[in-house]
Protein backbone atom coordinates (compact mmCIF):
# COMPACT_ATOMS: atom_id res chain seq x y z
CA UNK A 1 -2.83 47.13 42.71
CA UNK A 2 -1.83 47.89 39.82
CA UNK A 3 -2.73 51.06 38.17
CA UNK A 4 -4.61 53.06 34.90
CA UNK A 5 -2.24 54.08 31.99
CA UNK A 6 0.17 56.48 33.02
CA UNK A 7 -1.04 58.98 30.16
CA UNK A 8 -4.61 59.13 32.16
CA UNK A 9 -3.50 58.47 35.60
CA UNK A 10 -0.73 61.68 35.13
CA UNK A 11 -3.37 64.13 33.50
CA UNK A 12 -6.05 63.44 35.51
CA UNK A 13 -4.25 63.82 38.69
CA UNK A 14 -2.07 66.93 37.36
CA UNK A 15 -5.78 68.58 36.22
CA UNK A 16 -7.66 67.52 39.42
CA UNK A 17 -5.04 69.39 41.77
CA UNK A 18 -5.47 72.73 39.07
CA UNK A 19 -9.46 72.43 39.46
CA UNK A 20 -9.62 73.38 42.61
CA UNK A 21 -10.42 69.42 43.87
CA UNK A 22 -13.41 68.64 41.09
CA UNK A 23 -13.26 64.86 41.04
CA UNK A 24 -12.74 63.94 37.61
CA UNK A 25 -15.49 62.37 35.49
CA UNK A 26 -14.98 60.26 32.75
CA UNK A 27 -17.39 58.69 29.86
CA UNK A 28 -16.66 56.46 27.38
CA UNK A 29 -17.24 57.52 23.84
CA UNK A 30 -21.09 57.06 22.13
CA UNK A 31 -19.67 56.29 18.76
CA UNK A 32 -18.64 53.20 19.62
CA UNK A 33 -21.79 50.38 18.60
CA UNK A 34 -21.88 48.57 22.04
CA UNK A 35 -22.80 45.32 22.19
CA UNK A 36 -24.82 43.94 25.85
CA UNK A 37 -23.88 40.19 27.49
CA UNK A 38 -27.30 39.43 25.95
CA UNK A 39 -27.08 40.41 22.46
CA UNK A 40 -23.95 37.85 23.22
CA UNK A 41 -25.47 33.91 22.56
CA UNK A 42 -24.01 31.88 25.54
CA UNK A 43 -22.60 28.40 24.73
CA UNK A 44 -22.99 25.23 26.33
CA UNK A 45 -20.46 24.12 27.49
CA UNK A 46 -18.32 27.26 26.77
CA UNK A 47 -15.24 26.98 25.27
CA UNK A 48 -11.98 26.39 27.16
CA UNK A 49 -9.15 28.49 26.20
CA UNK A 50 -5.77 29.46 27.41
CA UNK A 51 -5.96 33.53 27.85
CA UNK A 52 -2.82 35.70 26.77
CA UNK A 53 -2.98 39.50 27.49
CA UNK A 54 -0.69 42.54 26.64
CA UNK A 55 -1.32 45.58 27.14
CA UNK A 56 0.53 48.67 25.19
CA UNK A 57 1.11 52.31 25.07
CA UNK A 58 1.54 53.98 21.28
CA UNK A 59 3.04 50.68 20.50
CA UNK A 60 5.71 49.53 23.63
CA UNK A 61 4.64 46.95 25.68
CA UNK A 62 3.99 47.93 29.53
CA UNK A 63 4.11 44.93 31.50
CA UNK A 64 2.98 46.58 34.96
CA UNK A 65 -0.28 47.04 33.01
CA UNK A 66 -1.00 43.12 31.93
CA UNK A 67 -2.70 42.01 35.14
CA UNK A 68 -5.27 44.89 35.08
CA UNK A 69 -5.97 43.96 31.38
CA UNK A 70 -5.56 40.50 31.73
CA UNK A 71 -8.04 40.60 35.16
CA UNK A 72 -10.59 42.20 33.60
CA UNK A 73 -10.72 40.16 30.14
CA UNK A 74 -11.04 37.33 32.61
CA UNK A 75 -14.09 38.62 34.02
CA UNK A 76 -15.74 39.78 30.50
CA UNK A 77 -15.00 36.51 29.23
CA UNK A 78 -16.44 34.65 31.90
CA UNK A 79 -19.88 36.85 32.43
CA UNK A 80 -20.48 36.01 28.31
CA UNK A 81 -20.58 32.28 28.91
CA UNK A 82 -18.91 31.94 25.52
CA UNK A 83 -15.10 31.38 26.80
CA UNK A 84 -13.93 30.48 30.03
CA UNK A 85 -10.22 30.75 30.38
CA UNK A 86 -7.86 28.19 31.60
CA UNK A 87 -4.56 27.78 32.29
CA UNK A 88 -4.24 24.62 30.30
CA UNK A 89 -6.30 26.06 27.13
CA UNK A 90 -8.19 22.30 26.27
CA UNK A 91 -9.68 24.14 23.08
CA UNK A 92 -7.18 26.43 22.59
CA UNK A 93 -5.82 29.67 23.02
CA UNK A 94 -7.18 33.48 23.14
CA UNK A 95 -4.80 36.57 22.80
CA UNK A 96 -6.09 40.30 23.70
CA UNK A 97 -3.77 43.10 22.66
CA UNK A 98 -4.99 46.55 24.02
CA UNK A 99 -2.42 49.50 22.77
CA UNK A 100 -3.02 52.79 24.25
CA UNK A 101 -2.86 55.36 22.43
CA UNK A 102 -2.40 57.80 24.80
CA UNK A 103 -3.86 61.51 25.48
CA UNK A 104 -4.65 62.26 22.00
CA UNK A 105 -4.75 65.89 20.84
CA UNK A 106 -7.37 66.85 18.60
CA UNK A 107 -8.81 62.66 18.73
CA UNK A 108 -12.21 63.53 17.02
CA UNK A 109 -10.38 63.94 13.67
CA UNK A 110 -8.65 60.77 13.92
CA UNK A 111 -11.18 58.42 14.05
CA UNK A 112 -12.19 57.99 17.72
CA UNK A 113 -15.41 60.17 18.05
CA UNK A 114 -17.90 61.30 16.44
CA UNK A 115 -18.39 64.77 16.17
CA UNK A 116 -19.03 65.29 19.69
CA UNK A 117 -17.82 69.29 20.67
CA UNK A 118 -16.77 69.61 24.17
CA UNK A 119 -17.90 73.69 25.31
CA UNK A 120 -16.89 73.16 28.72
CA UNK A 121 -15.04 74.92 31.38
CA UNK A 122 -12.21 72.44 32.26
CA UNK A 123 -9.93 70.64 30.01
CA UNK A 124 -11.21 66.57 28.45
CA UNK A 125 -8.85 64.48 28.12
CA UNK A 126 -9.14 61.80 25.59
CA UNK A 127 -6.94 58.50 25.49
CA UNK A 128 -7.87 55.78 22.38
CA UNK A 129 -7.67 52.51 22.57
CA UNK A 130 -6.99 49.82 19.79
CA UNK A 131 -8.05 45.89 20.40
CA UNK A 132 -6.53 43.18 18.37
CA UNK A 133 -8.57 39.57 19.44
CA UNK A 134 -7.19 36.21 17.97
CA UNK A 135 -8.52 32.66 19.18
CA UNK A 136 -6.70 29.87 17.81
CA UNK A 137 -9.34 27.11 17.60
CA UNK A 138 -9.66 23.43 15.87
CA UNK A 139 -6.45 24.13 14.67
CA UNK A 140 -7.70 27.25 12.85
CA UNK A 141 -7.20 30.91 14.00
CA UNK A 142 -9.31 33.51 14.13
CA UNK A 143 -8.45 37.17 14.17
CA UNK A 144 -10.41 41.03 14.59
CA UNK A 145 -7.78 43.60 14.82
CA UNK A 146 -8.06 47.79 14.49
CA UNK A 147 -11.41 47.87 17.22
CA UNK A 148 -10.96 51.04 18.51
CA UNK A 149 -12.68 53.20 21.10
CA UNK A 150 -11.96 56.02 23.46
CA UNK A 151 -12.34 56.77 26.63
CA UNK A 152 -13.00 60.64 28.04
CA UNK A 153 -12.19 62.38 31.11
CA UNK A 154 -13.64 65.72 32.36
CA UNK A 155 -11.30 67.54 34.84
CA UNK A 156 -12.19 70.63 36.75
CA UNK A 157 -15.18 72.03 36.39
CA UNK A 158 -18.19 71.85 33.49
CA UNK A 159 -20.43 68.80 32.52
CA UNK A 160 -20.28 66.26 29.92
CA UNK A 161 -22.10 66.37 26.63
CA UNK A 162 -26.20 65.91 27.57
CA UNK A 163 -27.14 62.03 28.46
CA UNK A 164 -23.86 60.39 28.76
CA UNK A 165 -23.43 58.33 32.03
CA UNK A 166 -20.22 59.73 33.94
CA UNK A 167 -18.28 56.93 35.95
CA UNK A 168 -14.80 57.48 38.11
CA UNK A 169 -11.34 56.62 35.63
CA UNK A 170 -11.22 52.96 36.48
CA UNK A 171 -14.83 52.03 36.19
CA UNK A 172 -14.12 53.74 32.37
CA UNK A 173 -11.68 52.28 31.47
CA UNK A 174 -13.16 48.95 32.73
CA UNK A 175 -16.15 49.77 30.27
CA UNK A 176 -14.45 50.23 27.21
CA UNK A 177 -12.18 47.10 27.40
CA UNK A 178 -15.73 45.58 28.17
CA UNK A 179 -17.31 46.72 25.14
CA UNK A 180 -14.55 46.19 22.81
CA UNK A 181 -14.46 42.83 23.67
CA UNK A 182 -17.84 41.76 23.55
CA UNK A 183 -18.40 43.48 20.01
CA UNK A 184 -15.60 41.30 19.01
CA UNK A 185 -17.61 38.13 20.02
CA UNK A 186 -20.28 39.07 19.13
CA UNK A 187 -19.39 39.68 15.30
CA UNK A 188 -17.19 36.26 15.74
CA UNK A 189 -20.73 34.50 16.15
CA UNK A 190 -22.31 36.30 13.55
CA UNK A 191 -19.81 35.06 10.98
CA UNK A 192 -20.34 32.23 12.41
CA UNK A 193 -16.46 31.54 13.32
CA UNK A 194 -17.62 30.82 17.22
CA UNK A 195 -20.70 28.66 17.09
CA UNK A 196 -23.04 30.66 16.12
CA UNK A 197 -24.78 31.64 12.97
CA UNK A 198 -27.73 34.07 12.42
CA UNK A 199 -30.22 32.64 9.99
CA UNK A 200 -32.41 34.84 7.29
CA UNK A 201 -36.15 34.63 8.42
CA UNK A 202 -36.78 32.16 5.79
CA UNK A 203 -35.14 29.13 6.79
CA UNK A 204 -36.75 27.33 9.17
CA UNK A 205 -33.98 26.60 12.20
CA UNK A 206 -35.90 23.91 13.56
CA UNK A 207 -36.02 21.86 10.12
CA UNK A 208 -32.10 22.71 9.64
CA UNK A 209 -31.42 21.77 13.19
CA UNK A 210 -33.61 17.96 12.35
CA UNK A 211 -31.82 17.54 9.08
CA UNK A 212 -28.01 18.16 11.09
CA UNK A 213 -27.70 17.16 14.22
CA UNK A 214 -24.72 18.62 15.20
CA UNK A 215 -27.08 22.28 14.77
CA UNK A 216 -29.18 23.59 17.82
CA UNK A 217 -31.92 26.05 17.16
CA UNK A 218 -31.62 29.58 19.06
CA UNK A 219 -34.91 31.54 20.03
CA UNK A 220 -35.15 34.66 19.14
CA UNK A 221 -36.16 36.76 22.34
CA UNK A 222 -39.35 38.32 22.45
CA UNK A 223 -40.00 41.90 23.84
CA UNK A 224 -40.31 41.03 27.50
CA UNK A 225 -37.05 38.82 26.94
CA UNK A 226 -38.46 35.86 27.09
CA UNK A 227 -38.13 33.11 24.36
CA UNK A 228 -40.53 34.00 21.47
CA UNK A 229 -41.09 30.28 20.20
CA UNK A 230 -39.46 31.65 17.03
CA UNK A 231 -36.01 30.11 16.09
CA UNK A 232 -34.04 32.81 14.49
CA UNK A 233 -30.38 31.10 14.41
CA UNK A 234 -28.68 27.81 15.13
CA UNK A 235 -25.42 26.90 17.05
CA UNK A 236 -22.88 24.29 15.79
CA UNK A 237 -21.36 22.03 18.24
């Protein structure tokens, strides 16, 4: 198997053997708008696309790394129901850069946080992360670069800030690559580069949808998420 960055894997280990065995606890950072598989419209079929990964630290390629990024984009992907990947890509081709920006001193001034202030007795260490997405599609490509998140870990003794869920390293880790990558999708849609277009409450979807064929109406979700009747956004196919 392979393993977690060396910048978190190193740290973490070094600062779990200092703590007096405190298993490490990491959370991923609040400031980051996540996005759930359902706020992510499914398509039907989903698209088929030929999945490239690499993953990065402050720039330089780690190959070691690629199958744990790669494995777990796979998954994401597939638990949306917007891209399946395949090895021949029939609709084309989707490439996830993740660069790791390793154990970043002082990482609530640059952009990764937001405010949070750690009074703890232990030490946090905080790696970003930077996504870059780009689906080549219909012989147009489409690209989100700069998503960036961060991922904390508390070692030795002291608790995270109130009402963050604490996970072990991996399971982090696993959740911000998750998160990233279904934000990215989900903004895709919303631009309506992927399918999927949100309509203002004034056009009717279903009269849209009559008029072009090639549009299916989308129910909005009502609060016991179930379809509302209401038809809030159309997919092209």
């Amino acid at each position: 198997m392979v393993s977690l960055p060396r910048s978190i894997a190193l740290l973490v280990l070094i600062g779990f053997g200092l703590a007096g065995c405190v298993a490490p606890r990491s959370f991923v950072d609040p400031g980051f708008q996540a996005v759930s598989y359902e706020d992510v419209a499914r398509r039907d079929p989903p698209l088929r696309l030929h999945l490239v990964t690499q993953f990065q630290r402050n720039g330089k390629h780690l190959p070691k790394v690629d199958p744990v990024l790669r494995d777990n984009a796979e998954r994401i992907l597939r638990a949306s129901g917007v891209i399946v990947p395949v090895s021949g890509g029939e609709d084309g081709e989707i490439s996830i850069v993740v660069n790791n920006l390793g154990s970043l001193a002082g990482a609530f001034g640059k952009g990764f946080s937001t405010g949070l202030t750690f009074g703890l007795a232990g030490n946090t260490v905080t790696d970003g992360y930077e996504m870059a997405v780009s689906i080549t599609l219909d012989g147009r490509t489409i690209e989100r670069t700069g998503v960036r998140h961060a991922l904390h870990t508390l070692v030795g003794r002291g608790s995270p800030p109130d009402g963050l869920e604490t996970m072990p390293l991996q399971a982090g880790f696993e959740r911000v690559l998750e998160q990233m990558l279904l934000g990215v999708l989900h903004d895709m849609q919303h631009q309506g580069e992927l399918g999927f277009i949100r309509l203002p409450e004034a056009v009717d979807a279903q009269r849209l949808a009559s008029a072009f064929p090639s549009l299916r109406p989308v129910y909005c979700p009502s609060r016991n998420g179930l379809e509302s009747g209401v038809a809030c956004a159309v997919r092209i196919f």
